[in-house]
Protein backbone atom coordinates (compact mmCIF):
# COMPACT_ATOMS: atom_id res chain seq x y z
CA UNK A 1 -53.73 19.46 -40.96
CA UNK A 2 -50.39 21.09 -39.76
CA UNK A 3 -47.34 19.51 -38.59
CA UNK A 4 -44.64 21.82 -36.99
CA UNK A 5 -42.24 20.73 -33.93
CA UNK A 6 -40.20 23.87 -32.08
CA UNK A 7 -37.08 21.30 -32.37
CA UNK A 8 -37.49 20.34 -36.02
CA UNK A 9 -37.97 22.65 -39.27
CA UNK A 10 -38.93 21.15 -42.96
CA UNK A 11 -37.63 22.18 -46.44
CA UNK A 12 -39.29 21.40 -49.51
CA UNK A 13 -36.63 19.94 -51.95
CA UNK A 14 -36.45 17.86 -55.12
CA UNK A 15 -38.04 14.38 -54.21
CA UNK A 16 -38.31 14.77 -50.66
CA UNK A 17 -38.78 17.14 -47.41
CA UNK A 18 -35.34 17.74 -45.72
CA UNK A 19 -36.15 17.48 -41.52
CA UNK A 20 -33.29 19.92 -40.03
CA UNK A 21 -33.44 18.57 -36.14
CA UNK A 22 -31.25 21.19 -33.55
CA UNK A 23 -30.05 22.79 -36.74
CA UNK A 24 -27.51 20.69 -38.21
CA UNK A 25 -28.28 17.55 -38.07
CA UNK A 26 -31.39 15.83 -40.66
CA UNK A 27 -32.83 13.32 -42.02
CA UNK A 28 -35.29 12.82 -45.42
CA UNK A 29 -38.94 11.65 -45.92
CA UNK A 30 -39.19 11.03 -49.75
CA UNK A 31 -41.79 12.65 -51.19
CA UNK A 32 -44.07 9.35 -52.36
CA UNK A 33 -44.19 8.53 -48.38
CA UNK A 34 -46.11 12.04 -47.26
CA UNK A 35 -48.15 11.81 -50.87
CA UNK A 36 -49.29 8.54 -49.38
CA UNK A 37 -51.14 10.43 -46.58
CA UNK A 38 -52.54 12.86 -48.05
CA UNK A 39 -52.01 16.28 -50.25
CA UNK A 40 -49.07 18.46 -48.76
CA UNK A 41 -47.11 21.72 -48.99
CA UNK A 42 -44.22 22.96 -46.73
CA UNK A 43 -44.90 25.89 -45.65
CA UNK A 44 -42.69 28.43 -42.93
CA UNK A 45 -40.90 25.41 -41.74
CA UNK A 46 -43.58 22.99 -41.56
CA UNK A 47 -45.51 20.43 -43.28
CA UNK A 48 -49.57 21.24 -43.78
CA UNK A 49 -51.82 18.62 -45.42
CA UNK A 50 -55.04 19.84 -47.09
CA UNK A 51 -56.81 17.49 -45.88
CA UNK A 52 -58.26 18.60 -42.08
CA UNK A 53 -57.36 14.51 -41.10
CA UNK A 54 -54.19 12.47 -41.35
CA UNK A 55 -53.15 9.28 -39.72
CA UNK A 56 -51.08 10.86 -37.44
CA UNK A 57 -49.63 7.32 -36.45
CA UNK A 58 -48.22 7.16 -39.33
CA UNK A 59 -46.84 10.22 -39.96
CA UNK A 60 -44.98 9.75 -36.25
CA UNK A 61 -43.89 6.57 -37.84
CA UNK A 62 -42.58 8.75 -40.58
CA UNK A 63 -40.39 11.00 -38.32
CA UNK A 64 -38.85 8.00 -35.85
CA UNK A 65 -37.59 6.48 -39.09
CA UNK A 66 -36.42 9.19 -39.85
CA UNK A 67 -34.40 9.73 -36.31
CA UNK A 68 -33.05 6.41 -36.81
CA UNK A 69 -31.14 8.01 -39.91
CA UNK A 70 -30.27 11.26 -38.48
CA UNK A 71 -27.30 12.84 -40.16
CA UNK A 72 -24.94 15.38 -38.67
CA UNK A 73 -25.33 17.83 -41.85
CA UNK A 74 -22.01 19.72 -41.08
CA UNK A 75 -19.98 16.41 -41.38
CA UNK A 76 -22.27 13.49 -43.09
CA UNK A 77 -21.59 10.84 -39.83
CA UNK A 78 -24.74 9.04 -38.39
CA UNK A 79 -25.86 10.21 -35.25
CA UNK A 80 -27.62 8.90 -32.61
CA UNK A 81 -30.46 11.32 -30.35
CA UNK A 82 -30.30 10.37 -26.68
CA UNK A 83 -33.24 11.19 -25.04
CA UNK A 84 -35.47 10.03 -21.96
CA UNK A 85 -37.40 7.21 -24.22
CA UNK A 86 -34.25 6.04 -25.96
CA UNK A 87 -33.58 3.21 -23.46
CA UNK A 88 -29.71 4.99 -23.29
CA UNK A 89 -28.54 6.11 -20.09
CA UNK A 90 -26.64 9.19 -19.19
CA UNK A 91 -24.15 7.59 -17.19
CA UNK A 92 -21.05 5.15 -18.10
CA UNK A 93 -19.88 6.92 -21.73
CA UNK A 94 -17.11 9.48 -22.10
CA UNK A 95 -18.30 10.68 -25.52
CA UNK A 96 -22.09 11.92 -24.21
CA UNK A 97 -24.37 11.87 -21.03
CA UNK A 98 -23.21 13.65 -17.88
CA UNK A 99 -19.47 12.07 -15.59
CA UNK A 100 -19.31 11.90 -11.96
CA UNK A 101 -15.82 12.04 -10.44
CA UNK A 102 -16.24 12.35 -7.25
CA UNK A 103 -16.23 16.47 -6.68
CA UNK A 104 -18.48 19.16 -6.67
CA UNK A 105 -17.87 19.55 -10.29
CA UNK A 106 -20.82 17.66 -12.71
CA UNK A 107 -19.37 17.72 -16.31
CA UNK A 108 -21.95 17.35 -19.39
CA UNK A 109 -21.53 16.64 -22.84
CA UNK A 110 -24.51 17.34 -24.84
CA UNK A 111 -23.27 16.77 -28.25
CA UNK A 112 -20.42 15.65 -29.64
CA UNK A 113 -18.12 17.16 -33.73
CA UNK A 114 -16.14 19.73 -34.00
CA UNK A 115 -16.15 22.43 -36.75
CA UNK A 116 -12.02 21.94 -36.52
CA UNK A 117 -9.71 19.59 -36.40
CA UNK A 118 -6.70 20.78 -34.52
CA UNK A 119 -3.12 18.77 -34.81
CA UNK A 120 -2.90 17.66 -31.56
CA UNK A 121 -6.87 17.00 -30.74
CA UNK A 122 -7.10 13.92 -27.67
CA UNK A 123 -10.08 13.32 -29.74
CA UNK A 124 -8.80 13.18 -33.18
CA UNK A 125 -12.46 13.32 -35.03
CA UNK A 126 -11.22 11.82 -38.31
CA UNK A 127 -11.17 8.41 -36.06
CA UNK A 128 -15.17 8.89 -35.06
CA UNK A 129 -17.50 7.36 -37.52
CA UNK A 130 -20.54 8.48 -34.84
CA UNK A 131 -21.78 11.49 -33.22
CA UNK A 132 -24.35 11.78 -30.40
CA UNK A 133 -26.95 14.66 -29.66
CA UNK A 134 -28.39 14.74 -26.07
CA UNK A 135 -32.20 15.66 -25.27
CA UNK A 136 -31.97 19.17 -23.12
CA UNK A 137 -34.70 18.24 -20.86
CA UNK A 138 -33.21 14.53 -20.03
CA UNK A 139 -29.81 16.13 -19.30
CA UNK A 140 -31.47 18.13 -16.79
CA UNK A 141 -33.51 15.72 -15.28
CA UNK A 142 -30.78 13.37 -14.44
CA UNK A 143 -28.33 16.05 -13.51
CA UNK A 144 -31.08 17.16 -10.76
CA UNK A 145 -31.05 13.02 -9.65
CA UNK A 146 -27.04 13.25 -9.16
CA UNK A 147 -27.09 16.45 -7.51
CA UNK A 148 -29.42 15.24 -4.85
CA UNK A 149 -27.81 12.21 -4.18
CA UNK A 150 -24.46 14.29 -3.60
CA UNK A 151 -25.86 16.33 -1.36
CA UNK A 152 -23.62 19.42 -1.77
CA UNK A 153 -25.32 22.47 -2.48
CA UNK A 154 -21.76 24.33 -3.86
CA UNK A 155 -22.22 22.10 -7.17
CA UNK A 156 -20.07 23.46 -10.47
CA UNK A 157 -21.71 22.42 -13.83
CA UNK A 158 -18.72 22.35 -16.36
CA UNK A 159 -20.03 21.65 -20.05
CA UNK A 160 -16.64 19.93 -21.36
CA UNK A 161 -17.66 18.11 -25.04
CA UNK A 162 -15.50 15.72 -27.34
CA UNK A 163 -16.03 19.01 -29.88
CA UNK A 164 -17.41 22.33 -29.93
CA UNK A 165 -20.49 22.81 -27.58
CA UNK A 166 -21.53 25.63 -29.32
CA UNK A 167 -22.67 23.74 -31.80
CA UNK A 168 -25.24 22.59 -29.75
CA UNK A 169 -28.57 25.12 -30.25
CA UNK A 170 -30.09 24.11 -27.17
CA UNK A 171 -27.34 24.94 -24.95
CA UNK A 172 -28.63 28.60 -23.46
CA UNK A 173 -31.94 27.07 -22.91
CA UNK A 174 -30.03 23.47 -21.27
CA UNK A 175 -27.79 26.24 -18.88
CA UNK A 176 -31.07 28.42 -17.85
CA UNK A 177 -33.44 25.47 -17.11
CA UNK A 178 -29.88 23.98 -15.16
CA UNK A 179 -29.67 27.46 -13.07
CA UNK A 180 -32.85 26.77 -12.20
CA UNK A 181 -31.43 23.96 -9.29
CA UNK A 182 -30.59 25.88 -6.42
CA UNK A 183 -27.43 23.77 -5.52
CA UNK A 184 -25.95 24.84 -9.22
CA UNK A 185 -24.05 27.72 -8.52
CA UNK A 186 -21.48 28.36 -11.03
CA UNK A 187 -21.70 26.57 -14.90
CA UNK A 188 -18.26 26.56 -17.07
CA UNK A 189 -17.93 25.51 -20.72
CA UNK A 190 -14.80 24.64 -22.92
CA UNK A 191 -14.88 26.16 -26.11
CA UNK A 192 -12.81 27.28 -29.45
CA UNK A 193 -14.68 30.15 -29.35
CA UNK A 194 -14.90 30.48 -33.17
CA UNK A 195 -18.50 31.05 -32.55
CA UNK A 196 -18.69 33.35 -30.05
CA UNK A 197 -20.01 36.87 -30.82
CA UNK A 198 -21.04 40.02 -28.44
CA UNK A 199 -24.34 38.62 -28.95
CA UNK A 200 -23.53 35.44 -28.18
CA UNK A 201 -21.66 36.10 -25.38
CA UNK A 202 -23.86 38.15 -23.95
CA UNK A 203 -26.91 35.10 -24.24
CA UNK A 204 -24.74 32.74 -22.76
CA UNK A 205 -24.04 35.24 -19.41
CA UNK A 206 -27.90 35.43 -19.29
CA UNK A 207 -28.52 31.65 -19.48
CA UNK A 208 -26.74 31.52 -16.35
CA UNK A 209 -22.59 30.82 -18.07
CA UNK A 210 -19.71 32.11 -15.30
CA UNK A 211 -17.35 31.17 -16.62
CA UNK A 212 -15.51 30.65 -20.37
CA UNK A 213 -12.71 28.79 -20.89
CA UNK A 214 -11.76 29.68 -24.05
CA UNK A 215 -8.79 27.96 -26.40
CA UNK A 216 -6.00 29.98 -27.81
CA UNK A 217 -3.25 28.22 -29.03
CA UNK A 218 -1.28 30.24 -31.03
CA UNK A 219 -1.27 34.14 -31.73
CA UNK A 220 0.26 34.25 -35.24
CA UNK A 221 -2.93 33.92 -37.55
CA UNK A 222 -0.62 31.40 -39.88
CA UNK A 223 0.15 29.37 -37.11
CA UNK A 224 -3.32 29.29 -35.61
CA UNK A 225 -4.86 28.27 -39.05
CA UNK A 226 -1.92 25.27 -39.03
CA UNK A 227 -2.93 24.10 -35.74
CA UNK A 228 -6.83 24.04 -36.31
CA UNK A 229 -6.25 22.14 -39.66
CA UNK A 230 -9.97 24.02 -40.65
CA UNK A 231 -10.68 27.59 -41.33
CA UNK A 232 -10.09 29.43 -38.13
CA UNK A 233 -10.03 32.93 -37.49
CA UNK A 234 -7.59 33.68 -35.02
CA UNK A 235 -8.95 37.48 -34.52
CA UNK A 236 -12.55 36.11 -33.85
CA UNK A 237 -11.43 34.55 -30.82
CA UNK A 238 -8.98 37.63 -29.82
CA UNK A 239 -11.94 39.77 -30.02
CA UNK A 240 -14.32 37.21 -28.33
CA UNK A 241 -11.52 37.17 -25.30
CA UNK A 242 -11.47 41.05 -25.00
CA UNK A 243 -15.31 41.67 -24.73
CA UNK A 244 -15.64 38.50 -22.57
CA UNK A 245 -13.06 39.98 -20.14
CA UNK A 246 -15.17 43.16 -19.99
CA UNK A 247 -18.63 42.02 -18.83
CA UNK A 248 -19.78 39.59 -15.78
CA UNK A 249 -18.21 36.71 -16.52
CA UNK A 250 -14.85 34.79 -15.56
CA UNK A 251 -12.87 33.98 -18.85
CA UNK A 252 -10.05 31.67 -18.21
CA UNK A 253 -7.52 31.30 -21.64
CA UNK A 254 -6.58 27.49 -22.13
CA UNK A 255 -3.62 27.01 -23.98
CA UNK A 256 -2.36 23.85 -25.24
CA UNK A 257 1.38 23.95 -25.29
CA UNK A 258 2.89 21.33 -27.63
CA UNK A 259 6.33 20.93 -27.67
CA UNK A 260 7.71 21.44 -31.17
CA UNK A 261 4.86 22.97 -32.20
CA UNK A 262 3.33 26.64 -30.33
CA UNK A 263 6.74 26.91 -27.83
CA UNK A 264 7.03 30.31 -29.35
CA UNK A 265 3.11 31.16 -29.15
CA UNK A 266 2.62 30.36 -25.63
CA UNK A 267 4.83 33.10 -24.26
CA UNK A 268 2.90 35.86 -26.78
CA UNK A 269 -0.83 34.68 -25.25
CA UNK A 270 1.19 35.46 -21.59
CA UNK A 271 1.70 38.69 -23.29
CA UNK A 272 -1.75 39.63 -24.64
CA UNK A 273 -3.73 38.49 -21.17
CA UNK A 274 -1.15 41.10 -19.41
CA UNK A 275 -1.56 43.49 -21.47
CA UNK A 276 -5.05 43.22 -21.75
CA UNK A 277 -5.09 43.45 -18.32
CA UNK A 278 -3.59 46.94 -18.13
CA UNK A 279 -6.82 48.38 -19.74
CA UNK A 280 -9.37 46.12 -17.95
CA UNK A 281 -10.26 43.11 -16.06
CA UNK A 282 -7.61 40.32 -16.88
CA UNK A 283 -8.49 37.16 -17.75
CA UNK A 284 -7.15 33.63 -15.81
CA UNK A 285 -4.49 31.85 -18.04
CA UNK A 286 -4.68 28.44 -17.91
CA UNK A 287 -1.84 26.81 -19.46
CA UNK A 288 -2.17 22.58 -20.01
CA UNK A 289 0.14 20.69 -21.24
CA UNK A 290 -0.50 18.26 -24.30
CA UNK A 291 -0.77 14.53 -23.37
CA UNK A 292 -0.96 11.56 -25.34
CA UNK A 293 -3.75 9.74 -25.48
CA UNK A 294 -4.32 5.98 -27.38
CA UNK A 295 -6.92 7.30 -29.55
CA UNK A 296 -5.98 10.97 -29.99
CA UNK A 297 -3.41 12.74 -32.25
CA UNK A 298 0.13 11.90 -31.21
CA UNK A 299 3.09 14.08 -30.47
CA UNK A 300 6.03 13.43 -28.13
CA UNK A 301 4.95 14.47 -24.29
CA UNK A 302 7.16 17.58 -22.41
CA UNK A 303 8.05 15.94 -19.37
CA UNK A 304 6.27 17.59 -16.39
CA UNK A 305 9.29 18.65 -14.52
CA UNK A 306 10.46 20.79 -17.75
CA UNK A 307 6.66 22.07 -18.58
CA UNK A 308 6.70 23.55 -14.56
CA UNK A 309 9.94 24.70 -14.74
CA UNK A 310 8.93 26.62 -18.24
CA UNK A 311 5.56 28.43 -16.62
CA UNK A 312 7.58 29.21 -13.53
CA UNK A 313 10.09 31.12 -15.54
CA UNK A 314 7.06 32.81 -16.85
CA UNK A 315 5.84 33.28 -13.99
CA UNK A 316 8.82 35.36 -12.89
CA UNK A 317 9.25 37.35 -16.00
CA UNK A 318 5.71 39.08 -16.52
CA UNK A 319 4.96 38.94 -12.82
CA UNK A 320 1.09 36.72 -13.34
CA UNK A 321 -0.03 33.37 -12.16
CA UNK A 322 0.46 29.89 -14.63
CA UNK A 323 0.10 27.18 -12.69
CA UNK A 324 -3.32 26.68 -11.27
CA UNK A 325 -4.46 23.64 -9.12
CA UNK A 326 -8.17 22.58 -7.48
CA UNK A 327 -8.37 25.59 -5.18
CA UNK A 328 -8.21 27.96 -7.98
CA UNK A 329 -11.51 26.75 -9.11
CA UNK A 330 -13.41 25.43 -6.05
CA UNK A 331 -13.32 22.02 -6.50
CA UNK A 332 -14.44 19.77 -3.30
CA UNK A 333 -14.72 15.92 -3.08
CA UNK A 334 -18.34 14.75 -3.04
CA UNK A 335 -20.11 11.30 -3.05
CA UNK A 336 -19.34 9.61 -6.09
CA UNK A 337 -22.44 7.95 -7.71
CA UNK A 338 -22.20 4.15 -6.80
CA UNK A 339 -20.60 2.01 -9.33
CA UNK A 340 -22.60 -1.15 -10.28
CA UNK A 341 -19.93 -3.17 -11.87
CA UNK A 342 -16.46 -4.32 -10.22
CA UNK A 343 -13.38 -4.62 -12.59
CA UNK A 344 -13.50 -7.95 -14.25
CA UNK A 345 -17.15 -8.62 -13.46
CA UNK A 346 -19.03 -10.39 -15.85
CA UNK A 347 -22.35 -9.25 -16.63
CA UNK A 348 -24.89 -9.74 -19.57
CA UNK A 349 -26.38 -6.30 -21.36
CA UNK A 350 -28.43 -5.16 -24.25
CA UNK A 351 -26.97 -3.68 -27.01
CA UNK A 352 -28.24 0.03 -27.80
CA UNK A 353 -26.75 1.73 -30.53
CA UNK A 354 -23.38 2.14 -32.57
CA UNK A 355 -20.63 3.69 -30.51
CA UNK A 356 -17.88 6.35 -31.82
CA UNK A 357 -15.20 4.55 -32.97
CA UNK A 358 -15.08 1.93 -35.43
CA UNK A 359 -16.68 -1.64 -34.55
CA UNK A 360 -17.45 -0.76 -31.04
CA UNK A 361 -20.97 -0.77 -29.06
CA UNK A 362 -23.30 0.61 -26.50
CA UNK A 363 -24.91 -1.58 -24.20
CA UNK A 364 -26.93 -1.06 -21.26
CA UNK A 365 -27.05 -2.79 -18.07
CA UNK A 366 -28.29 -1.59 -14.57
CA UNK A 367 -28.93 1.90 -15.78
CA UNK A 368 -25.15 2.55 -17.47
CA UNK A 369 -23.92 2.38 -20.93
CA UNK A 370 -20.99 -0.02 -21.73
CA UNK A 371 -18.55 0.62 -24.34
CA UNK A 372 -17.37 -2.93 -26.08
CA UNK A 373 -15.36 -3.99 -29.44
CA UNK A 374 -17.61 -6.67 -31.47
CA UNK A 375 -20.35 -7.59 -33.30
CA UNK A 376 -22.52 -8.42 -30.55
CA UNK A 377 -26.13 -8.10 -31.24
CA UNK A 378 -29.57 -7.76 -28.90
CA UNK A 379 -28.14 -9.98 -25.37
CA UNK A 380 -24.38 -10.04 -24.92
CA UNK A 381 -22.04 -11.18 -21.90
CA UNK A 382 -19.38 -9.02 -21.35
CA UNK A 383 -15.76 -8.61 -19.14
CA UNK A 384 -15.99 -4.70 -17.34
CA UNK A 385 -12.08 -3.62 -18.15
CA UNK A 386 -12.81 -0.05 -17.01
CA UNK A 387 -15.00 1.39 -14.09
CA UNK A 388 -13.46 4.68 -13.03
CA UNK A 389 -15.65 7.46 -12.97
CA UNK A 390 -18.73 5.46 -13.94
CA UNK A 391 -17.25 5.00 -16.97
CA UNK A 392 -17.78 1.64 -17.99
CA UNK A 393 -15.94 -0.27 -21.17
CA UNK A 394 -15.64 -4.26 -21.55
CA UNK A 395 -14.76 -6.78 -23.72
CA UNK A 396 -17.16 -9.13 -25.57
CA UNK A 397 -17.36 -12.60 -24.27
CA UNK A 398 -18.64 -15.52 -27.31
């Protein structure tokens, strides 16, 4: 009897079968727990029992314990799989799940790690103890729900993750079977880029991808390897930017500019986009400025007034447009999904899962997640302290 799933691939190892789920993240069935049901082998990925019947109960039982100690493999931190029989919903999180704000623009965030750690990261990974890995098919699902409630049929998927979406596996087959909603006419993605290859590329522009907004923060390889902490290859993403620029996609370079840190960088990457442009199809520049956030990497803030005055003096000398605003990217005001809690509100929910940070929670109430600090377990009454967005956090009432 044969076992093989298209999402999950097993490896024979020293006491145990190693599951690799959406290639990097795992979990382990110890040998004496298949032995129990019967004589096996791994073999091309999967797990075949001589004999032609095995409880199959309990060999499912096998694999959700198993899910319930998923590892990301790349970083060792628990994860959690979201999917449509998970009891989480896709709403009310900033870490995972799909955010409404009120505009033609649906952002998703199908996984969450990073494969670097740059200095001035809003989501500073060392402080996440969790990650979270969203089901394809449920992503879709409830996007379709959203869109039709919106009723806009000029709708912008933008796949913006706390990390590197490319590090999600599913993510050409999540942006194809997305395309497939008539109202989703464009789909953008923030990425490093460290991953992306002429094949690549090219995969992502037939999944439906038109645009890639790619980060470039500094074009000195030293500096660029200083910023991303991890190994970084600043020519990977040069390259990436050139043949990007070439084929049918819009490739906007994102910039962070932190004061005291890239000032002399951000100039150069004005430099390269011209002059790439003199050969062939330039890409946008999109310059933002670092902000400080509570639970991010800090630096001291440029004031807004100097940060304009700095890309309009750019602006001026090599003759190309810096700063960008809503009409440069089509963005429309929509219905905003209903919220179901008011500020202050107190509600009771069930706790889920284990959030991101340290000591916090996920609880669910009237088809949201809730974000809370505590050791609240099963029922809990909580105070809603945030609702914008349908993003819901609260405190824990004893």
């Amino acid at each position: 009897m044969k076992f093989e799933y298209e999402d999950i691939k097993f490896l024979q190892e020293r006491g145990y079968v190693q599951a690799i789920f959406l290639e990097i993240f795992g979990f382990q069935i110890k040998d004496e727990e298949l032995w129990n049901l019967g004589h096996y082998t791994v073999e091309k990925e999967a797990i075949i029992f001589e004999e032609e019947k095995v409880n199959e109960r309990k060999f499912n039982d096998l694999i959700n314990k198993g899910f319930t100690e998923l590892t990301n493999l790349t970083n060792e931190k628990p994860t959690t799989y979201v999917h449509k029989n998970s009891g989480i919903p896709l709403m009310g999180n900033v870490s995972f799940g799909i955010i409404d704000r009120g505009s033609n623009i649906i952002e998703i965030k199908p996984i969450t790690s990073c494969n670097i750690d740059c200095v001035f990261c809003s989501v500073n990974e060392t402080k996440r103890e969790r990650d979270f890995v969203v089901e394809a098919d449920y992503l879709v699902e409830e996007v379709a729900k959203l869109i039709a409630f919106k009723e806009c049929d000029d709708i912008e998927i933008h796949v913006g993750c706390q990390g590197e979406p490319l590090r999600y596996s599913k993510l050409d087959y999540l942006v194809s079977e997305l395309r497939k909603i008539k109202e989703i006419k464009r789909v953008s993605i923030d990425t490093n880029a460290t991953f992306l290859t002429k094949t690549k590329i090219d995969s992502m522009i037939k999944a439906g991808f038109t645009r890639l907004n790619i980060s470039l923060n500094a074009i000195d390889s030293d500096l660029a390897r200083e910023i991303a902490v991890l190994p970084y290859n600043v020519s990977t993403v040069l390259d990436a930017i050139k043949y990007a620029s070439s084929k049918d996609v819009e490739v906007v370079v994102a910039p962070v500019w932190v004061k005291g840190i890239n000032d002399d960088q951000i100039e150069k990457i004005v430099k390269f986009v011209v002059e790439l442009g003199k050969k062939q199809k330039a890409p946008t520049i999109g310059i933002q400025k670092y902000l400080y956030y509570p639970q991010g990497k800090k630096y001291k803030e440029m004031e807004w007034d100097e940060f304009f005055d700095k890309l309009k003096e750019l602006e001026k000398r090599h003759n190309v447009k810096l700063i960008l605003d809503e009409t440069d990217f089509n963005v429309v005001k929509t219905k905003e999904l209903p919220k179901p809690f008011k500020k202050n509100a107190i509600i009771e929910a069930e706790v889920k899962c284990q959030g991101r940070m340290r000591n916090e929670k996920i609880a669910v109430s009237e088809n949201r997640t809730i974000s809370f600090i505590g050791n609240g377990k099963n029922k809990v009454k909580l105070k809603i302290t945030r609702t914008k967005h349908n993003i819901f956090k609260a405190t824990l009432i004893n």
